[in-house]
PDB file of N, CA and C in Angstrom:
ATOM      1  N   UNK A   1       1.754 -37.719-102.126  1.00  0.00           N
ATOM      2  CA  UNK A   1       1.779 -37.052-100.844  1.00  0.00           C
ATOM      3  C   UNK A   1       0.618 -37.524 -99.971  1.00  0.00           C
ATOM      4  N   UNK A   2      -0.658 -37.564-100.499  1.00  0.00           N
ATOM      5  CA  UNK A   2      -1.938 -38.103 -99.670  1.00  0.00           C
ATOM      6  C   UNK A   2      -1.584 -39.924 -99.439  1.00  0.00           C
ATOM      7  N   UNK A   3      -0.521 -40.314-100.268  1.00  0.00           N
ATOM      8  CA  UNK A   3      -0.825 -41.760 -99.714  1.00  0.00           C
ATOM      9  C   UNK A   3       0.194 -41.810 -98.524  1.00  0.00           C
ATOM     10  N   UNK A   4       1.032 -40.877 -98.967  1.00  0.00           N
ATOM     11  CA  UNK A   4       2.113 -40.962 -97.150  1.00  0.00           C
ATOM     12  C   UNK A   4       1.557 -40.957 -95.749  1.00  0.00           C
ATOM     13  N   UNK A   5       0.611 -39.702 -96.216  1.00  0.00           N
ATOM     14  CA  UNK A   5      -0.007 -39.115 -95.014  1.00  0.00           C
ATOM     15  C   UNK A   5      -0.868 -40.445 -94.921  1.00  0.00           C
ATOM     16  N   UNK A   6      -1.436 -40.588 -95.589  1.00  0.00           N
ATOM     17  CA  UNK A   6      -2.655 -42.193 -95.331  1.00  0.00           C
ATOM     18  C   UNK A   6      -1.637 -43.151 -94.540  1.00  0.00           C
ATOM     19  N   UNK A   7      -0.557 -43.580 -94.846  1.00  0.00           N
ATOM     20  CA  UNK A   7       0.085 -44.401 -94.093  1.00  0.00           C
ATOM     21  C   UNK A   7       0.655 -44.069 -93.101  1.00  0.00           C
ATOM     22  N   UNK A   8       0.665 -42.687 -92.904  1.00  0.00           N
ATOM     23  CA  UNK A   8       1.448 -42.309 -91.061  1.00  0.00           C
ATOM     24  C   UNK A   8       0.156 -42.570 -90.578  1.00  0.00           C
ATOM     25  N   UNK A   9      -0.877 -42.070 -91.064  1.00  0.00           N
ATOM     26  CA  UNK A   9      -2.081 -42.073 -90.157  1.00  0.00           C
ATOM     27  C   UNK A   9      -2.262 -43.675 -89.427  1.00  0.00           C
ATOM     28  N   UNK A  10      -2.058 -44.562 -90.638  1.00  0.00           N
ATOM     29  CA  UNK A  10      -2.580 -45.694 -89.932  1.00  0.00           C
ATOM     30  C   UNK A  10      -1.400 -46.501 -89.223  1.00  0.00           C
ATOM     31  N   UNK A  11      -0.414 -45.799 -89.406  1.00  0.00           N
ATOM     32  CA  UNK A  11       0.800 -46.081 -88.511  1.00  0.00           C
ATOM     33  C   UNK A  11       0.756 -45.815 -87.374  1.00  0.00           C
ATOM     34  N   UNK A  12      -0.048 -44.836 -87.023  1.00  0.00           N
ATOM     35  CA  UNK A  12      -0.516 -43.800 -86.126  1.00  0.00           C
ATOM     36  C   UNK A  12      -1.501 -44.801 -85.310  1.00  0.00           C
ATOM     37  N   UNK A  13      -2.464 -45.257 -85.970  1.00  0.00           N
ATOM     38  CA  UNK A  13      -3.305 -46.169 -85.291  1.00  0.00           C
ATOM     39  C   UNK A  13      -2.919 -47.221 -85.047  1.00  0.00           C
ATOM     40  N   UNK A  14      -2.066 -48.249 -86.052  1.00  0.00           N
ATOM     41  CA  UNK A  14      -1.666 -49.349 -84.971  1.00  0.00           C
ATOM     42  C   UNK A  14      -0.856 -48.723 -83.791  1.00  0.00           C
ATOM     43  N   UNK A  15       0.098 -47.915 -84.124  1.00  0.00           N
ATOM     44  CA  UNK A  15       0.901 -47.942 -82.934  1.00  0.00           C
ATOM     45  C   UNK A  15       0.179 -47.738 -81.351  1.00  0.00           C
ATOM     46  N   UNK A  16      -1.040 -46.833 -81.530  1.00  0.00           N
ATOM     47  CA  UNK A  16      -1.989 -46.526 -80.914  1.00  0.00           C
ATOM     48  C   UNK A  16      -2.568 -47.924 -79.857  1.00  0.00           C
ATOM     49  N   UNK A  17      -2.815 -48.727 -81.329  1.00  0.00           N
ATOM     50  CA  UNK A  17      -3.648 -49.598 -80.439  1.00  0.00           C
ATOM     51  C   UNK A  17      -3.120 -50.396 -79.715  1.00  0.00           C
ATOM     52  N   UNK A  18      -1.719 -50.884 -80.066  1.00  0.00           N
ATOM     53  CA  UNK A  18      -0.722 -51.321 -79.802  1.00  0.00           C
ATOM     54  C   UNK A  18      -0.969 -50.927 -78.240  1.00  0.00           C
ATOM     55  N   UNK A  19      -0.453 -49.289 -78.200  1.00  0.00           N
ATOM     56  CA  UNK A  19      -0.300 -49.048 -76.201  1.00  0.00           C
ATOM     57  C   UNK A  19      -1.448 -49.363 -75.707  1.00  0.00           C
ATOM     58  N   UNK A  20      -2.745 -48.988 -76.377  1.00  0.00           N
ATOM     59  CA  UNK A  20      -3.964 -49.597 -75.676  1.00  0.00           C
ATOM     60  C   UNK A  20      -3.556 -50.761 -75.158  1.00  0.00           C
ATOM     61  N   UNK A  21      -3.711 -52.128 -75.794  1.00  0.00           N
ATOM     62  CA  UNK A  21      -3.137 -53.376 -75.304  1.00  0.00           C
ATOM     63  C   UNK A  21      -2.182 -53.260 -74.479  1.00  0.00           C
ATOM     64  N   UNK A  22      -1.040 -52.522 -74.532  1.00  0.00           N
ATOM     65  CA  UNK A  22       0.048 -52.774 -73.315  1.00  0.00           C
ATOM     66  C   UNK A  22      -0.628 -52.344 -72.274  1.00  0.00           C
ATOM     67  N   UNK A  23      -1.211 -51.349 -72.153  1.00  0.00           N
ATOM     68  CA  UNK A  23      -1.618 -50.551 -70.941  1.00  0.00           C
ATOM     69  C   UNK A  23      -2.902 -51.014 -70.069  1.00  0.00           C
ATOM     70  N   UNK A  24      -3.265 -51.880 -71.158  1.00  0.00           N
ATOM     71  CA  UNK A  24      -4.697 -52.892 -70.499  1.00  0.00           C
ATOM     72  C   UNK A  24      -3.590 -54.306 -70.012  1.00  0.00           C
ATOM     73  N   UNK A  25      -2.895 -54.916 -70.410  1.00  0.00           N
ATOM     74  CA  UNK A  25      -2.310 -55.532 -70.377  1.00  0.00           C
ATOM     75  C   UNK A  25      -1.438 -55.423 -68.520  1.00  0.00           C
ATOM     76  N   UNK A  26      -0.674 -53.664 -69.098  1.00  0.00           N
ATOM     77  CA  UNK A  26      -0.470 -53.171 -67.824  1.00  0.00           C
ATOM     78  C   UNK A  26      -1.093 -53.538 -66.280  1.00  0.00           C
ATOM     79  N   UNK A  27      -2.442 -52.706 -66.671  1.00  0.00           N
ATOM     80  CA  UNK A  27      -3.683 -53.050 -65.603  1.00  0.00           C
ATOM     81  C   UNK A  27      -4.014 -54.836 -65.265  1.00  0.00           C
ATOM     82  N   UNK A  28      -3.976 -55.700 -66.053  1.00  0.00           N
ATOM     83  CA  UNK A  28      -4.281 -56.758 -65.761  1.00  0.00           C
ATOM     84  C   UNK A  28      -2.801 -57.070 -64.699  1.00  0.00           C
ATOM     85  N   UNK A  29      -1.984 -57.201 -65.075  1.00  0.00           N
ATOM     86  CA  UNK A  29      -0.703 -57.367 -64.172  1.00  0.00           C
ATOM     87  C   UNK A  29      -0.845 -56.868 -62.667  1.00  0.00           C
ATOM     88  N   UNK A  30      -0.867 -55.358 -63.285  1.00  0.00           N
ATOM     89  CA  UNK A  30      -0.899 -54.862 -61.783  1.00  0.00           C
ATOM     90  C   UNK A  30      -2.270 -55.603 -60.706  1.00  0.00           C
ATOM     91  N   UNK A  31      -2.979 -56.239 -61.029  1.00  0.00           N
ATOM     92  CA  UNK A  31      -3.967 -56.740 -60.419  1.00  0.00           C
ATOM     93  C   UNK A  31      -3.540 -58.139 -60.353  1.00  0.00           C
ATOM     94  N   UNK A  32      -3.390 -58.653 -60.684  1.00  0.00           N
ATOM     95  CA  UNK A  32      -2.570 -60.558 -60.745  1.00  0.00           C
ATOM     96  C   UNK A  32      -1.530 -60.023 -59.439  1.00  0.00           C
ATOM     97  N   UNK A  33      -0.969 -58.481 -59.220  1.00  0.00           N
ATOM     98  CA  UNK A  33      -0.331 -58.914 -58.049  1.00  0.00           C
ATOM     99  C   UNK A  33      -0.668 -58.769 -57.343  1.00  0.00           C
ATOM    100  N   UNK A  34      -1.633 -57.713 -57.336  1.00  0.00           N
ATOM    101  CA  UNK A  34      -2.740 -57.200 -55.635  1.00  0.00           C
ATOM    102  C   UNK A  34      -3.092 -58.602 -55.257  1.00  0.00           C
ATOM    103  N   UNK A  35      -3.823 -59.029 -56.146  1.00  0.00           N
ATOM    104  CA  UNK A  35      -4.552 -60.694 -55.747  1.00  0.00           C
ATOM    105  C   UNK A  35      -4.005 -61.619 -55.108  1.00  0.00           C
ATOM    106  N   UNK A  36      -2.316 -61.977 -55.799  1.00  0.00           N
ATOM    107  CA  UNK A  36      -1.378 -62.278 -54.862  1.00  0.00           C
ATOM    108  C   UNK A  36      -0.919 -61.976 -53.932  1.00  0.00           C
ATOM    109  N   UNK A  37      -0.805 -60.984 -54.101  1.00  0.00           N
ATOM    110  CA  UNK A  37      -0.418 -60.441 -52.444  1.00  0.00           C
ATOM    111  C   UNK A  37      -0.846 -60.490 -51.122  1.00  0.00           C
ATOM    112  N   UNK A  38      -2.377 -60.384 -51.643  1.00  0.00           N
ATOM    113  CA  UNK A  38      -3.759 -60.225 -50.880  1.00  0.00           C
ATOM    114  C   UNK A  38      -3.517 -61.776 -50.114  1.00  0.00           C
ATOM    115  N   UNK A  39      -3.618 -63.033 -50.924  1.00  0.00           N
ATOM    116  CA  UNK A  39      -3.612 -64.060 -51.123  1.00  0.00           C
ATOM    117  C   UNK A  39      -2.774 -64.669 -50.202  1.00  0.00           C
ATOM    118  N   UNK A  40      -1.313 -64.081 -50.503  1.00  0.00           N
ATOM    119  CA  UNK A  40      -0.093 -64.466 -49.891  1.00  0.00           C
ATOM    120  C   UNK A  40      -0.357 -64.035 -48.214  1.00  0.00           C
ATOM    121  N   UNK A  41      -0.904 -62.919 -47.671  1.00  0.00           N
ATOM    122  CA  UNK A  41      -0.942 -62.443 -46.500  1.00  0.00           C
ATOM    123  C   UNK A  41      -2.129 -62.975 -46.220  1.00  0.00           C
ATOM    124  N   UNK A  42      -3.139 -63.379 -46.807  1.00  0.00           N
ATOM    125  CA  UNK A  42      -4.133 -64.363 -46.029  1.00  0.00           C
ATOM    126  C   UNK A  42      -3.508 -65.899 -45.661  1.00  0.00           C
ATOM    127  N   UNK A  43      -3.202 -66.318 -46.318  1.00  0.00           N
ATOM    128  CA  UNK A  43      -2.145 -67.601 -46.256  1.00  0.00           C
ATOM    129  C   UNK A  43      -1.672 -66.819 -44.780  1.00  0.00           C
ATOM    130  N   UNK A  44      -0.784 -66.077 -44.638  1.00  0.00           N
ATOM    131  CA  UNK A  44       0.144 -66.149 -43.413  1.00  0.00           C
ATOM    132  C   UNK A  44      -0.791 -66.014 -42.697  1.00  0.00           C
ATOM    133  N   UNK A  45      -1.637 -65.033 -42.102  1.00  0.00           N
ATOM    134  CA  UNK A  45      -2.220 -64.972 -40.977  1.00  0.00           C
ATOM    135  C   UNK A  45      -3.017 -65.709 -40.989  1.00  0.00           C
ATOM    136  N   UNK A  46      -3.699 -67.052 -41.699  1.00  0.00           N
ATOM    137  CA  UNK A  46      -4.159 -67.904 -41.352  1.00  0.00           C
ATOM    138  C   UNK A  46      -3.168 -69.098 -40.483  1.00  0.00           C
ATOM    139  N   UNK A  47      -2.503 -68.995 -40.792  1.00  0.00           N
ATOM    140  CA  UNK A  47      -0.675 -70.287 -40.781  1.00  0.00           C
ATOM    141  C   UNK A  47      -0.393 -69.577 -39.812  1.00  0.00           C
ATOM    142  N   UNK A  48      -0.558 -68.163 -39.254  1.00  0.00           N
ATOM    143  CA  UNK A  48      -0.052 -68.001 -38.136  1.00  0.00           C
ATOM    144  C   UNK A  48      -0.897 -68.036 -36.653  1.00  0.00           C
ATOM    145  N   UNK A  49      -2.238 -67.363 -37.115  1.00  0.00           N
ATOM    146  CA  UNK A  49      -3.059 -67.843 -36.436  1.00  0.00           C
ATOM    147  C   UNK A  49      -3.329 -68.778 -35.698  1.00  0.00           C
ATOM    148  N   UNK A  50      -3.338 -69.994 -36.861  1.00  0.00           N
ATOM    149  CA  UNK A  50      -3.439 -71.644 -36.427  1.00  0.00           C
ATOM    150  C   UNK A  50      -2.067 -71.694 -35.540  1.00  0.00           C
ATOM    151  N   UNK A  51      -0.982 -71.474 -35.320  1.00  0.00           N
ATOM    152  CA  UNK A  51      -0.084 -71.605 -35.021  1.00  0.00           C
ATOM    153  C   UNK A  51       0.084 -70.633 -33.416  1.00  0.00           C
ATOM    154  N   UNK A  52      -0.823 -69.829 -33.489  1.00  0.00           N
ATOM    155  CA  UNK A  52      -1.028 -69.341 -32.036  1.00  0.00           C
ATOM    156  C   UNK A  52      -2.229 -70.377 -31.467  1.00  0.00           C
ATOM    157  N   UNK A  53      -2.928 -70.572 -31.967  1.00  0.00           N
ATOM    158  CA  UNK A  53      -4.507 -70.975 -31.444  1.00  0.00           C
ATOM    159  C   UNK A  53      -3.684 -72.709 -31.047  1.00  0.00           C
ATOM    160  N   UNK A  54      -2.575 -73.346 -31.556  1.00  0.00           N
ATOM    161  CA  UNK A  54      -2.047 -74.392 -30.966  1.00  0.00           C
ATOM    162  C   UNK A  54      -1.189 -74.216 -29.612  1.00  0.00           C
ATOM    163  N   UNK A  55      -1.088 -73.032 -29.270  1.00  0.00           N
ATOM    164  CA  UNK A  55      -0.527 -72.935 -28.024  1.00  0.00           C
ATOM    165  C   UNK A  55      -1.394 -72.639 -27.061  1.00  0.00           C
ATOM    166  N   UNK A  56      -2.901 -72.028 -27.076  1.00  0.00           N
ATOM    167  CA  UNK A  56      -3.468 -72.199 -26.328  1.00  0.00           C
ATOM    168  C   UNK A  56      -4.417 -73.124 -25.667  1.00  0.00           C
ATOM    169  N   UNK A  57      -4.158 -73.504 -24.706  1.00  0.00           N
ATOM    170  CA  UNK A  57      -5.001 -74.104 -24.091  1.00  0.00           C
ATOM    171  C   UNK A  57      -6.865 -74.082 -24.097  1.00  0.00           C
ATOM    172  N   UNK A  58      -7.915 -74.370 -24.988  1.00  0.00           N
ATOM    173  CA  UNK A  58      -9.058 -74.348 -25.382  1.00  0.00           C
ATOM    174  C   UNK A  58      -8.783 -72.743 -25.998  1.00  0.00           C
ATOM    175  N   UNK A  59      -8.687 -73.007 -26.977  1.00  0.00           N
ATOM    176  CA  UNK A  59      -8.770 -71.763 -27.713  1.00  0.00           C
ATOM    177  C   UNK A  59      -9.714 -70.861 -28.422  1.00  0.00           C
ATOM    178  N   UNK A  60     -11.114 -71.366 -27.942  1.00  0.00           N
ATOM    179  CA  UNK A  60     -12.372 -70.852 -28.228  1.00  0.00           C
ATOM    180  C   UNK A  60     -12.964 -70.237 -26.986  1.00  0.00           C
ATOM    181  N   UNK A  61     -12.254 -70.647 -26.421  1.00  0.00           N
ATOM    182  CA  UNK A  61     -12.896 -70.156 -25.100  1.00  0.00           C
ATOM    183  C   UNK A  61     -12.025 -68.857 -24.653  1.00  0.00           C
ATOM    184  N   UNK A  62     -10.843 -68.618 -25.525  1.00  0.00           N
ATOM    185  CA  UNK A  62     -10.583 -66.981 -24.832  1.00  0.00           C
ATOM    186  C   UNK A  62     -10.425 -65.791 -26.324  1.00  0.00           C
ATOM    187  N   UNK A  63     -11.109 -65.066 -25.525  1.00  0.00           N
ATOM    188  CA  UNK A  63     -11.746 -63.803 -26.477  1.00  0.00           C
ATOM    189  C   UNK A  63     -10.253 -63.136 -27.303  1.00  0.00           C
ATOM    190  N   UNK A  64     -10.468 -62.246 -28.381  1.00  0.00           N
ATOM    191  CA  UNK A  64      -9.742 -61.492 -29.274  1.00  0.00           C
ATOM    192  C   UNK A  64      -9.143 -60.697 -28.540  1.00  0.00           C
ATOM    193  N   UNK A  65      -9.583 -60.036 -27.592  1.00  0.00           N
ATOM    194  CA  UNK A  65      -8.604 -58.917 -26.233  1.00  0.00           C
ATOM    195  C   UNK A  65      -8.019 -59.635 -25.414  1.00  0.00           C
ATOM    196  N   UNK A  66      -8.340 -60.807 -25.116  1.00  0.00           N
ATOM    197  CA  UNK A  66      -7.431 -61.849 -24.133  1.00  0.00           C
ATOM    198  C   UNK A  66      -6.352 -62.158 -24.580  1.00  0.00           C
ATOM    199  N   UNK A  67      -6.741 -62.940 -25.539  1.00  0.00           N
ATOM    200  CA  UNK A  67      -5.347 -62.678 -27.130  1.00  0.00           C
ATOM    201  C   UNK A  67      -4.462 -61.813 -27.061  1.00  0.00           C
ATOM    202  N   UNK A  68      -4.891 -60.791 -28.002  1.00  0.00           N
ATOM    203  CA  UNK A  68      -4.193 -59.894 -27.439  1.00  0.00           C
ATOM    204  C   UNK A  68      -3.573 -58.985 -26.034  1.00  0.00           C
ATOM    205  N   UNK A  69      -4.129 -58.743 -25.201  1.00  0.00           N
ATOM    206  CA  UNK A  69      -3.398 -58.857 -23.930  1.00  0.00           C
ATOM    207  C   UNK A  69      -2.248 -59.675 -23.709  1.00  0.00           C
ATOM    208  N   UNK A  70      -2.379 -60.885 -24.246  1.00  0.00           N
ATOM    209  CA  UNK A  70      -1.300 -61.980 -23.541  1.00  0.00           C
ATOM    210  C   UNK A  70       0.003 -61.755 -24.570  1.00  0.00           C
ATOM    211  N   UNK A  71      -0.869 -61.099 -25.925  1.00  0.00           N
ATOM    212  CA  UNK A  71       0.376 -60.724 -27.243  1.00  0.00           C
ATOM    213  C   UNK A  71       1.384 -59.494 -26.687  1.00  0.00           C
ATOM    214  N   UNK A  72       0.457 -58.813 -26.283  1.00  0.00           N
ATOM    215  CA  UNK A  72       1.093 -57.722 -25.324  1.00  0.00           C
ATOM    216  C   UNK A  72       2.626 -58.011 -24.638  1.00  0.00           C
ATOM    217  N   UNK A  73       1.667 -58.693 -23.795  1.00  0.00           N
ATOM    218  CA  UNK A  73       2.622 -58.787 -22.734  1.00  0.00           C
ATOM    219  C   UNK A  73       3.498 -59.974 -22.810  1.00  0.00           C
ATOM    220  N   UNK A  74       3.647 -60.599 -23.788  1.00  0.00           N
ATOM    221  CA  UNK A  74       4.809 -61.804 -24.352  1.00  0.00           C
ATOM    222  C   UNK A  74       5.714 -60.575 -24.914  1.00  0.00           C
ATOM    223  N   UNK A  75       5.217 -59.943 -25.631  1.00  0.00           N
ATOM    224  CA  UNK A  75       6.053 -59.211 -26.402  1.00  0.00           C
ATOM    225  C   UNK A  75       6.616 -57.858 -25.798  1.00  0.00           C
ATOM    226  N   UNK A  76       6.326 -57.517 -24.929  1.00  0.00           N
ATOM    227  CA  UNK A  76       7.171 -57.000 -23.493  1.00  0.00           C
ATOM    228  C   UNK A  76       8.281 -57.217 -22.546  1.00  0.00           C
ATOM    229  N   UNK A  77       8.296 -58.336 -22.680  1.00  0.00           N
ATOM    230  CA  UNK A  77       9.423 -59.018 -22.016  1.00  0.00           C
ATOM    231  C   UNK A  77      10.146 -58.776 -22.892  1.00  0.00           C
ATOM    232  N   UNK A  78      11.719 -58.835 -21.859  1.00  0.00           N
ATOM    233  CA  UNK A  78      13.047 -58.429 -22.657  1.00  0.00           C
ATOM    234  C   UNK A  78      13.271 -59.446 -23.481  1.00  0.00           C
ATOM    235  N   UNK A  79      13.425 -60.716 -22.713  1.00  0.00           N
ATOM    236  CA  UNK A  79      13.929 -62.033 -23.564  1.00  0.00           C
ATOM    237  C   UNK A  79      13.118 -62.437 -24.799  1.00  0.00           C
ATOM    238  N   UNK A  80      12.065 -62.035 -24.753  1.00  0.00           N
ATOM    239  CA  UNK A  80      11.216 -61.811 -26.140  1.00  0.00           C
ATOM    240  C   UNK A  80      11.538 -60.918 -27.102  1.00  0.00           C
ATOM    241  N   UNK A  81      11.941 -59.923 -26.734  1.00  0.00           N
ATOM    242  CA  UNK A  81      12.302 -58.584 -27.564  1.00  0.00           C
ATOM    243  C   UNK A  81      14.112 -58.901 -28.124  1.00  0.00           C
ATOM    244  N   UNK A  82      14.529 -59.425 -27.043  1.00  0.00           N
ATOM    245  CA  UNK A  82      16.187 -60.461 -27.707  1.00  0.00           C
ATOM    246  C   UNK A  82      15.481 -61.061 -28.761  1.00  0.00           C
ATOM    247  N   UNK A  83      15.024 -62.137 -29.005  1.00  0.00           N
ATOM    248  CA  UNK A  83      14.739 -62.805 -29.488  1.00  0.00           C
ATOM    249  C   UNK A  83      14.138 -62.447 -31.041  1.00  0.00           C
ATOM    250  N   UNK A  84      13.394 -61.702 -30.597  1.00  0.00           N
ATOM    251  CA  UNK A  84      12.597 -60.853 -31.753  1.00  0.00           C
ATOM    252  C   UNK A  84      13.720 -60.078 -32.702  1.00  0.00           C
ATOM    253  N   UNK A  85      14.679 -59.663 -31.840  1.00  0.00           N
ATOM    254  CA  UNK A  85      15.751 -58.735 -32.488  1.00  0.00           C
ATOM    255  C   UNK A  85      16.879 -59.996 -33.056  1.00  0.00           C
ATOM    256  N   UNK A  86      16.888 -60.629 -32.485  1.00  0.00           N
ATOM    257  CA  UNK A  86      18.365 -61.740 -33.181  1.00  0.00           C
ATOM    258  C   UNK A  86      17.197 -62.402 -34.087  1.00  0.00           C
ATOM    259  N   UNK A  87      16.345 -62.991 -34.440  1.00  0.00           N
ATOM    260  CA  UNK A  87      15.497 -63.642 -35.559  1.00  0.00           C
ATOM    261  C   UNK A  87      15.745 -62.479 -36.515  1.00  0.00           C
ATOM    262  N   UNK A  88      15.408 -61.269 -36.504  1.00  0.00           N
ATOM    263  CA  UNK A  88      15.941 -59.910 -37.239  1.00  0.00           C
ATOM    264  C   UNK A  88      16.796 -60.145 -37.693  1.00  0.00           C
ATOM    265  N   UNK A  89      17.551 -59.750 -37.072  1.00  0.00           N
ATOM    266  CA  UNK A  89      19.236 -59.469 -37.558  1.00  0.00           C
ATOM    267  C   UNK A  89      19.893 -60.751 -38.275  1.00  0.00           C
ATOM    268  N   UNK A  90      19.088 -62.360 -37.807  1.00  0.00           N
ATOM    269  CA  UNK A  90      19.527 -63.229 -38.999  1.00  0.00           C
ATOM    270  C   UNK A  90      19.000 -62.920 -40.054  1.00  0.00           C
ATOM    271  N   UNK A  91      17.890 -63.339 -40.212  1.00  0.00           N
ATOM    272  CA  UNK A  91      17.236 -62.675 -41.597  1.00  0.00           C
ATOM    273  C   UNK A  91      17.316 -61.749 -42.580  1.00  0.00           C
ATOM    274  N   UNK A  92      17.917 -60.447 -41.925  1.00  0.00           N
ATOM    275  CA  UNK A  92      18.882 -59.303 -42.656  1.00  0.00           C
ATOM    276  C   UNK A  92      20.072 -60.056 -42.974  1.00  0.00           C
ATOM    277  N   UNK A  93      20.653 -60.429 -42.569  1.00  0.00           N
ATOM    278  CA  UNK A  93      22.088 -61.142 -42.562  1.00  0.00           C
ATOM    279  C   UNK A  93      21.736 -62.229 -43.917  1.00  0.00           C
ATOM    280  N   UNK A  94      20.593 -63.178 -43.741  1.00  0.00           N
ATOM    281  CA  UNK A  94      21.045 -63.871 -44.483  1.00  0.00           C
ATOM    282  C   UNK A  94      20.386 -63.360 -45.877  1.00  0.00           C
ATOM    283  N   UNK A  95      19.574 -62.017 -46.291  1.00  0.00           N
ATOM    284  CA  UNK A  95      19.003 -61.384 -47.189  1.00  0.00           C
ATOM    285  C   UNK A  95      20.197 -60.560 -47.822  1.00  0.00           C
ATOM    286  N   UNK A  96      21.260 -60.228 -47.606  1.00  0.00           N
ATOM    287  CA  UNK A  96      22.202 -59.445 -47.747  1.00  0.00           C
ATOM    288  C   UNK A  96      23.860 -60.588 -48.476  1.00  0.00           C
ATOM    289  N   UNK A  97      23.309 -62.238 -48.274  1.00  0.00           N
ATOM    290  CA  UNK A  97      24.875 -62.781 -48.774  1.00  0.00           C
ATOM    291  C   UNK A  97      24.282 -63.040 -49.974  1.00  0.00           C
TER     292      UNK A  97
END
């Protein structure tokens, strides 16, 4: 009877340590994706950035509110807001075949 119990016990402990490891394991994952993620959205707004700062004309020379102001008001216009909405609606469209 004491050697049963001796062996649930240590059944008890691997299984134990076992979830330890998954659950550290867990935590490492969940962080490999923050990092990526993090990673992935620095990538874009750098790529997009560069990709505004090529349409302006000396682009050091106009400030972060100028910027924006002009983001504003591009993105105000109707034919912008078409535009904005049909790039949408492909992209749903083609996320959905």
């Amino acid at each position: 009877m004491n050697e049963k119990l001796e062996k649930l016990n240590q059944e008890i402990e691997k299984t134990e340590a076992r979830l330890r490891r998954a659950q550290h394991k867990e935590k490492m994952l969940e962080h490999q994706i923050k990092t990526l993620n993090r990673k992935e959205r620095t990538h874009r707004l750098c790529t997009r950035g560069a990709m505004l700062e090529s349409h302006l004309p000396h682009p050091e020379s106009v400030t972060d509110g100028q910027v924006s102001t002009i983001l504003k008001v591009l993105f105000c216009r109707s034919d912008t807001k078409r535009l904005v909405a049909q790039v949408l609606a492909e992209n749903q469209k083609e996320d959905t075949e």
